[in-house]
N, C-alpha and C. Protein backbone atom coordinates (compact mmCIF):
# COMPACT_ATOMS: atom_id res chain seq x y z
N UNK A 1 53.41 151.62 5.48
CA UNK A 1 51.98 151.78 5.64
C UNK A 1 51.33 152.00 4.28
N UNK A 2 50.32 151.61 4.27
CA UNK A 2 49.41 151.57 2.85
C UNK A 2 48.70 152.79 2.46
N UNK A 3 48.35 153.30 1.55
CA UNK A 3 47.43 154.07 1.10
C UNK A 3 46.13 153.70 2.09
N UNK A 4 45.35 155.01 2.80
CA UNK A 4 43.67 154.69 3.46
C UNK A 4 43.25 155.72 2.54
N UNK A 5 43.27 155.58 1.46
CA UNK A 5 42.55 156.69 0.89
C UNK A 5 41.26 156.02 0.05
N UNK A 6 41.11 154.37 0.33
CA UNK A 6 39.94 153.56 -0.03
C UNK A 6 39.11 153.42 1.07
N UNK A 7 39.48 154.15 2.22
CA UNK A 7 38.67 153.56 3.60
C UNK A 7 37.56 154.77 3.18
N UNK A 8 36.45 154.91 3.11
CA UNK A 8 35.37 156.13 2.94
C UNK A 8 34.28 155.86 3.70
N UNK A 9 33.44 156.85 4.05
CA UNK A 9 32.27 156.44 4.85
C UNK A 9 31.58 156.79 3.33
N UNK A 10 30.16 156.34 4.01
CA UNK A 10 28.96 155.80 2.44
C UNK A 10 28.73 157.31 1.92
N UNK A 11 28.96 158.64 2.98
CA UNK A 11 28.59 159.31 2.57
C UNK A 11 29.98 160.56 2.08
N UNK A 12 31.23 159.45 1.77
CA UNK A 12 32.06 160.05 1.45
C UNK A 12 32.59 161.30 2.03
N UNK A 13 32.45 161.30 3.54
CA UNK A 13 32.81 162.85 3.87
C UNK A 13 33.85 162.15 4.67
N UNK A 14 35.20 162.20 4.96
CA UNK A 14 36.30 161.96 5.97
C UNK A 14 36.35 162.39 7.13
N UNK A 15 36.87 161.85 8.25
CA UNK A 15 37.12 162.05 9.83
C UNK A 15 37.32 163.66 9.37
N UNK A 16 38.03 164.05 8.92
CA UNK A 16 38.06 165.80 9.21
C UNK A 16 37.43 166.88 8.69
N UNK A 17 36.60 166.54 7.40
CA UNK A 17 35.12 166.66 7.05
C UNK A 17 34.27 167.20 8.53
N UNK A 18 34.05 165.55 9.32
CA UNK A 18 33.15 165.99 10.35
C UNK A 18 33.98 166.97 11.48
N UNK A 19 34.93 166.58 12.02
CA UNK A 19 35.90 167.52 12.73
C UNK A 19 35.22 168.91 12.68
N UNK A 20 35.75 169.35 11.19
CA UNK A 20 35.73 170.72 10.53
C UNK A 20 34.07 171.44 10.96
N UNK A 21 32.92 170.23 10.63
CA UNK A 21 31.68 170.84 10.90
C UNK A 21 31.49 170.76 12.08
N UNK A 22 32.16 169.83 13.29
CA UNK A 22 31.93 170.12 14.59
C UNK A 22 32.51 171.49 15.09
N UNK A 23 33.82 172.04 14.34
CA UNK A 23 34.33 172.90 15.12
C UNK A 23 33.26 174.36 14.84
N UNK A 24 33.27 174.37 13.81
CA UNK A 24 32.24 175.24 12.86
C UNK A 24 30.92 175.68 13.74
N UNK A 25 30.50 174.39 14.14
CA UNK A 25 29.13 174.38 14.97
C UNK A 25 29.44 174.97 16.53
N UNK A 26 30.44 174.86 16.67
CA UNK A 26 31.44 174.98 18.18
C UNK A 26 31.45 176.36 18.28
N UNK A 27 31.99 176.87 17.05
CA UNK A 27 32.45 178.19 16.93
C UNK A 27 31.05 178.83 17.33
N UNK A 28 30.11 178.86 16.40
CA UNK A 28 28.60 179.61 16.26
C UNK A 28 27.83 179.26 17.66
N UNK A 29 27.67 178.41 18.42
CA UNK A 29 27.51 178.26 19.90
C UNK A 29 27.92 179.10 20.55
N UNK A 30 29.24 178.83 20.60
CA UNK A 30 30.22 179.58 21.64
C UNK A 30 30.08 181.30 21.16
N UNK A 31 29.69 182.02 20.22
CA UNK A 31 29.66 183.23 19.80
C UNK A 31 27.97 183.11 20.59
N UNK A 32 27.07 182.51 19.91
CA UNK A 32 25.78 182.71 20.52
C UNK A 32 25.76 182.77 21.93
N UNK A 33 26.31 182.10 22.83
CA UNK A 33 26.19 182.24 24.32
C UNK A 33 27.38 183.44 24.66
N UNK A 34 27.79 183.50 24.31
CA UNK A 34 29.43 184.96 24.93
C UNK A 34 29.15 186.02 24.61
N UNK A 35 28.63 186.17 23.17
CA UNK A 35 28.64 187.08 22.20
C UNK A 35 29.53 187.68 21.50
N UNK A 36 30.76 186.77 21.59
CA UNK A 36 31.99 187.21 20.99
C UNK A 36 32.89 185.93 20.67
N UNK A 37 33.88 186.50 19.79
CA UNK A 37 34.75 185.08 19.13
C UNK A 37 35.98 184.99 19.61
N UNK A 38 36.76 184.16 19.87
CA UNK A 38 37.37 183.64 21.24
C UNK A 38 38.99 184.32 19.92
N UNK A 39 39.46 185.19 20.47
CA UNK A 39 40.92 185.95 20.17
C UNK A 39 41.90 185.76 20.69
N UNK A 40 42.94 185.91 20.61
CA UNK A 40 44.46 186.06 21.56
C UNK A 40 44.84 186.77 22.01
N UNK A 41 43.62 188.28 22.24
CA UNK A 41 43.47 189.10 23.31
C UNK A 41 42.78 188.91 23.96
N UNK A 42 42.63 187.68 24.53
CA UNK A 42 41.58 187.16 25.97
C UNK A 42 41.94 187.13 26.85
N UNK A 43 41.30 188.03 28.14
CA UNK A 43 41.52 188.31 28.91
C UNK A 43 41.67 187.14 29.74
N UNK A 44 41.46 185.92 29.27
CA UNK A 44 40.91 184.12 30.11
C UNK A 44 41.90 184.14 30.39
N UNK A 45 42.19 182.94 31.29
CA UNK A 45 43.05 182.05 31.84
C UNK A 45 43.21 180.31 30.93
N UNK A 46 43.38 180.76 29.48
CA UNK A 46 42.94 179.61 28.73
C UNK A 46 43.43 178.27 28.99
N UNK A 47 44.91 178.55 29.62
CA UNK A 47 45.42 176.88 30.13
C UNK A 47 44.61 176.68 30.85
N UNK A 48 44.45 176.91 32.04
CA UNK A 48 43.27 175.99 32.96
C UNK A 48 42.06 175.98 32.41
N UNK A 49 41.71 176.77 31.86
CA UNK A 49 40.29 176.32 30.71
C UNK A 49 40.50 175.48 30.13
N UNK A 50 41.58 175.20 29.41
CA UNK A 50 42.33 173.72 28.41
C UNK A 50 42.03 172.59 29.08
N UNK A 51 43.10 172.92 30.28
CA UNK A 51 43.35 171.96 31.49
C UNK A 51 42.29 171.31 32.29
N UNK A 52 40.95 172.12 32.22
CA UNK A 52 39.81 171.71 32.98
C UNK A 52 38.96 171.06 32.07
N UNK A 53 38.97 171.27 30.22
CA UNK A 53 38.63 170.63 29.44
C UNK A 53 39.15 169.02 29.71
N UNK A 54 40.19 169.04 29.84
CA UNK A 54 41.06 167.93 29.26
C UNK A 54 40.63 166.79 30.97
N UNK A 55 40.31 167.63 32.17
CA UNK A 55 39.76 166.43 32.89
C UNK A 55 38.78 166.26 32.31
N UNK A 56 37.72 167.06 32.14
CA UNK A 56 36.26 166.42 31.87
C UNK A 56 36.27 165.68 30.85
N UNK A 57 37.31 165.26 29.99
CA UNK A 57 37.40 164.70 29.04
C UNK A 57 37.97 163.05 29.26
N UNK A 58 38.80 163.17 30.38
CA UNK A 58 39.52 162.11 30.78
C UNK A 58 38.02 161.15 31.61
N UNK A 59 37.32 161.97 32.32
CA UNK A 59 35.97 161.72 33.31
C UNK A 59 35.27 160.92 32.02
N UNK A 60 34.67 161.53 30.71
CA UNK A 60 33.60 160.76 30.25
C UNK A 60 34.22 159.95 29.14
N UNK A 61 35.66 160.16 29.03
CA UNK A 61 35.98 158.55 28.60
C UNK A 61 36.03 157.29 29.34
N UNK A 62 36.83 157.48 30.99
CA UNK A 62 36.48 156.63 31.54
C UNK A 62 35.22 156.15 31.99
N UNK A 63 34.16 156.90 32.14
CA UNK A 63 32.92 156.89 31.96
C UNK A 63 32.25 155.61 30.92
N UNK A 64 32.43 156.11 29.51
CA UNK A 64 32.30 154.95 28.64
C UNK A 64 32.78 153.38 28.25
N UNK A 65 33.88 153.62 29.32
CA UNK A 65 34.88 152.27 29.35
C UNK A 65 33.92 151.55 30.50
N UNK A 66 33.52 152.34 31.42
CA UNK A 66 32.66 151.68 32.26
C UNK A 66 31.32 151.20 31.71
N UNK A 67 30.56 151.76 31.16
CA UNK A 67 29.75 151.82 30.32
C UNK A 67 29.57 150.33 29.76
N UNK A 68 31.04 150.36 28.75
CA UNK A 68 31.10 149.10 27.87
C UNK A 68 31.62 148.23 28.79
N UNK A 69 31.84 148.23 29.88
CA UNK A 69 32.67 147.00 30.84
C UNK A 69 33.95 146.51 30.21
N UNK A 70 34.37 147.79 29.87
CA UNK A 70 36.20 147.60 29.25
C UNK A 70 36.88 147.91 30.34
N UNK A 71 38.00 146.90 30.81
CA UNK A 71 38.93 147.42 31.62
C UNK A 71 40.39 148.57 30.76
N UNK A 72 40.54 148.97 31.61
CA UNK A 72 41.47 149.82 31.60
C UNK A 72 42.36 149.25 30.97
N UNK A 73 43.38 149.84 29.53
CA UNK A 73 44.55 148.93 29.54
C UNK A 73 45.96 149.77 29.20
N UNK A 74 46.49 150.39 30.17
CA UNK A 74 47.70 150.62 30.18
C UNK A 74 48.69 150.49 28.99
N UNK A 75 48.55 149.44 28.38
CA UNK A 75 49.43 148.91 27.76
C UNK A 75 49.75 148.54 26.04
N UNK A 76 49.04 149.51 25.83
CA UNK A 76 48.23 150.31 23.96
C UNK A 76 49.43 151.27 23.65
């Protein structure tokens, strides 16, 4: 595999650049509505919180495949 270290967006910030400021923004939300920052003394049930993430996630991708009139392809 080749060096992607020529692939750049115009504004030179990389896929984990934005990542980093989504999580960032994620974080300060999620403190503004709870009022607290999510620890490993949580009282949650975080797998099925994960787990219930990860349908709604499966829902509005297939969502967008519909969207674009992409079939499904198994086979990627």
């Amino acid at each position: 595999m080749g060096d992607c270290s020529d692939i750049l967006y115009e504004d030179k910030q990389t896929s984990w650049d934005y990542v980093l400021e989504d999580i960032a923004k994620r974080e300060k939300m999620g403190y503004n509505k709870y009022g607290k920052y999510l620890t490993a003394n949580t009282n949650e049930d975080m797998l099925n919180h994960a787990y219930n993430e990860a349908l709604d996630l499966v829902v509005y991708l297939r969502t967008l495949l519909l969207q674009k009139e992409t079939d499904y392809n198994p086979h990627l």
